[in-house]
N, C-alpha and C. Protein backbone atom coordinates (compact mmCIF):
# COMPACT_ATOMS: atom_id res chain seq x y z
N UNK A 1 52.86 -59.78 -34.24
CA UNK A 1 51.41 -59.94 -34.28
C UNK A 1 50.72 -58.91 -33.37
N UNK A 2 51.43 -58.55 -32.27
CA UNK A 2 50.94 -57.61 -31.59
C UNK A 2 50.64 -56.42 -31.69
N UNK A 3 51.96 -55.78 -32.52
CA UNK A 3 51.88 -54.36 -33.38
C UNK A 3 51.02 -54.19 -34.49
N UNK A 4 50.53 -55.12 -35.31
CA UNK A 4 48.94 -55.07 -35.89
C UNK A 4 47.70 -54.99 -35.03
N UNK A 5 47.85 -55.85 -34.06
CA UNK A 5 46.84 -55.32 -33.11
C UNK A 5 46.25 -54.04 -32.21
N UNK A 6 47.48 -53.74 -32.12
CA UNK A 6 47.95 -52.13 -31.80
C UNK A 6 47.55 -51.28 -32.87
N UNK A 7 48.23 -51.52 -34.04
CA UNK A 7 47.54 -50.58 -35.26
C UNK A 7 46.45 -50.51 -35.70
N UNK A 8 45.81 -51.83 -35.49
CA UNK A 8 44.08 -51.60 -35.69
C UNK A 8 43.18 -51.09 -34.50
N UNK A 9 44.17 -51.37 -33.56
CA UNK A 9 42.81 -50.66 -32.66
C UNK A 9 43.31 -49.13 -32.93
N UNK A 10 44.24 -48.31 -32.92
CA UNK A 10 44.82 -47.15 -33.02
C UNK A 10 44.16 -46.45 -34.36
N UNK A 11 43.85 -47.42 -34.97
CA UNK A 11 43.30 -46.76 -36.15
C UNK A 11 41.39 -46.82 -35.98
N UNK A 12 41.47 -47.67 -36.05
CA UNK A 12 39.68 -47.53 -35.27
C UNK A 12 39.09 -46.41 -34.54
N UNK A 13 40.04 -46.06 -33.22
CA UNK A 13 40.25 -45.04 -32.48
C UNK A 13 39.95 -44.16 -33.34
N UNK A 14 40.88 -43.47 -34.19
CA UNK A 14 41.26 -42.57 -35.01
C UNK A 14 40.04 -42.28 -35.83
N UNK A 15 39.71 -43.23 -36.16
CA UNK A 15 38.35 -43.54 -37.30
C UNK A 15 37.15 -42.87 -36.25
N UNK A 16 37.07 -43.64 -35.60
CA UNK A 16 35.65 -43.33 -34.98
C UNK A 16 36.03 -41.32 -34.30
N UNK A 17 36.71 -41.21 -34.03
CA UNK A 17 37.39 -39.67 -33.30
C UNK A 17 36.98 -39.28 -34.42
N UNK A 18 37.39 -39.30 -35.58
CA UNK A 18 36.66 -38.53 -36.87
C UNK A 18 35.33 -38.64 -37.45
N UNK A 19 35.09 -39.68 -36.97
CA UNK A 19 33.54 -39.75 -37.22
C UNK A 19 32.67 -38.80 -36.26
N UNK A 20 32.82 -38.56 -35.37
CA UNK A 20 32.39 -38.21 -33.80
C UNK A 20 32.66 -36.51 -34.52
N UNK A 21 33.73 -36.47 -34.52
CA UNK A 21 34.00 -34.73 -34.93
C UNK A 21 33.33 -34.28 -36.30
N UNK A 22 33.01 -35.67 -37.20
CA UNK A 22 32.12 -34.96 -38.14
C UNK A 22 30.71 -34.58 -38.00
N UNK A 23 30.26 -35.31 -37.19
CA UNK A 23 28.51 -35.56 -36.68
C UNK A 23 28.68 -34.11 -35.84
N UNK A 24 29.33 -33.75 -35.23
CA UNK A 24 29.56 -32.49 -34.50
C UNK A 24 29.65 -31.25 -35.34
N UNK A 25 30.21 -31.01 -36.42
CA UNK A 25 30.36 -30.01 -37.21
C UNK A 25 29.47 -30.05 -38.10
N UNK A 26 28.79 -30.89 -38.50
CA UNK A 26 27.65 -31.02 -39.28
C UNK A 26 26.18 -30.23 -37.94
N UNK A 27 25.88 -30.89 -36.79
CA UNK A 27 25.25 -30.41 -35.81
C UNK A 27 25.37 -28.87 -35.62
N UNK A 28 26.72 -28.42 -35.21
CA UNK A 28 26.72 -27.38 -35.02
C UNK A 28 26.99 -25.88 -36.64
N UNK A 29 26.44 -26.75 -37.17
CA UNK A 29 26.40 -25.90 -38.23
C UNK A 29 27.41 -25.23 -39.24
N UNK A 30 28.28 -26.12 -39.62
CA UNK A 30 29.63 -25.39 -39.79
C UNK A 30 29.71 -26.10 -41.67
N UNK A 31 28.63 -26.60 -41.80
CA UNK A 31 27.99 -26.95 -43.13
C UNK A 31 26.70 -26.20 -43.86
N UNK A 32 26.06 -25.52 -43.65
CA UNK A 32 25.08 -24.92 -44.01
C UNK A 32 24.63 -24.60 -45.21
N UNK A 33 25.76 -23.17 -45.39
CA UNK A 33 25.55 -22.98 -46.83
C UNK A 33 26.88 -22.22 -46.80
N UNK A 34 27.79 -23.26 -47.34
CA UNK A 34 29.12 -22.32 -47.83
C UNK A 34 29.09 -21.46 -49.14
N UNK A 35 27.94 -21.88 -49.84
CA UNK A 35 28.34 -20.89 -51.29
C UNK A 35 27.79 -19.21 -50.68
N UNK A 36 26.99 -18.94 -49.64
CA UNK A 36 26.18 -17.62 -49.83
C UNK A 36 27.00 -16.53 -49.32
N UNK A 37 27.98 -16.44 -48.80
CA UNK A 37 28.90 -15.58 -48.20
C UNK A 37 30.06 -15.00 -49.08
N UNK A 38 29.83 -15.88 -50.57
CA UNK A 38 30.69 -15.37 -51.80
C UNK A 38 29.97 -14.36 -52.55
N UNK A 39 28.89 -15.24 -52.77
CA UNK A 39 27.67 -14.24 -53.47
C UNK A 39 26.88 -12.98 -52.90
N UNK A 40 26.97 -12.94 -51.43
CA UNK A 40 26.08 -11.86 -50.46
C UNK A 40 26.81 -10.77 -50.87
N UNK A 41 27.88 -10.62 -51.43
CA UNK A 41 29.07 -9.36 -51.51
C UNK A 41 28.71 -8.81 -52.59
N UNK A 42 28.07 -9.40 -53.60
CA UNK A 42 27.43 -8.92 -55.22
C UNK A 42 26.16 -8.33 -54.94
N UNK A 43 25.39 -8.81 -53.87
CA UNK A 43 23.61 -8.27 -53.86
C UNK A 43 23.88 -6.99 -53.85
N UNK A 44 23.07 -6.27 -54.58
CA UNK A 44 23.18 -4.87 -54.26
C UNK A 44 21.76 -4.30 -53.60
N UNK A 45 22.52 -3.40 -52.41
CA UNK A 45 21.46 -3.19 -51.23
C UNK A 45 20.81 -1.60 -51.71
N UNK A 46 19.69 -1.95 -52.95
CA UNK A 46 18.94 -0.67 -52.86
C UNK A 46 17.79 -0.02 -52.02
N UNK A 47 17.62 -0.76 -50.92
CA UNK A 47 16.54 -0.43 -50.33
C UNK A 47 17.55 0.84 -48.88
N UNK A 48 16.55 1.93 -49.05
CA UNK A 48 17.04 3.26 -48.20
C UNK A 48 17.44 2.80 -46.97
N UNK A 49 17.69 3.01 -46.09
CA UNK A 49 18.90 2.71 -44.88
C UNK A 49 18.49 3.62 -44.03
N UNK A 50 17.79 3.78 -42.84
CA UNK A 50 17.25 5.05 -42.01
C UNK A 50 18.64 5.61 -41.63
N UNK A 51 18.73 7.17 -41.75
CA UNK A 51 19.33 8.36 -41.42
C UNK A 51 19.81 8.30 -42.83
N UNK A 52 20.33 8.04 -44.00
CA UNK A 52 20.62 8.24 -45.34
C UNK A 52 19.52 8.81 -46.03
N UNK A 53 20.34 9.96 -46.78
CA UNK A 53 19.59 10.75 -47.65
C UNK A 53 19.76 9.82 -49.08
N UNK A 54 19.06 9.50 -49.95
CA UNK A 54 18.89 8.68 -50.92
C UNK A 54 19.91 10.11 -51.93
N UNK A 55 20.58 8.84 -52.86
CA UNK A 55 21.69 9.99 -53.98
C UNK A 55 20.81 10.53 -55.41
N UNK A 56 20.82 11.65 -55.81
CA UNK A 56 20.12 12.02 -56.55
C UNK A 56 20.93 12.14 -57.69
């Protein structure tokens, strides 16, 4: 009976430690916007760039 008691609090623990680390990564931003860092690689950057001579 004891080692269930043990396992539920161990797991609670566990539970809430992951809860705690999700509220944290959500806070510190580590959710934002995962799709734009796939797509930023396709934009194509036509606007001139100071010291570049534009290609003729």
């Amino acid at each position: 009976m004891t080692s269930i008691f043990f396992l539920i609090g161990i797991g609670f623990f566990v539970g809430t430690a992951a809860w705690f680390l999700f509220i944290w990564a959500v806070k510190s931003g580590q959710f934002d916007d995962p799709e734009a860092p796939k797509y930023r690689m396709l934009d194509d950057d036509d606007d001139e760039q100071p010291g570049r001579k534009p290609l003729k």
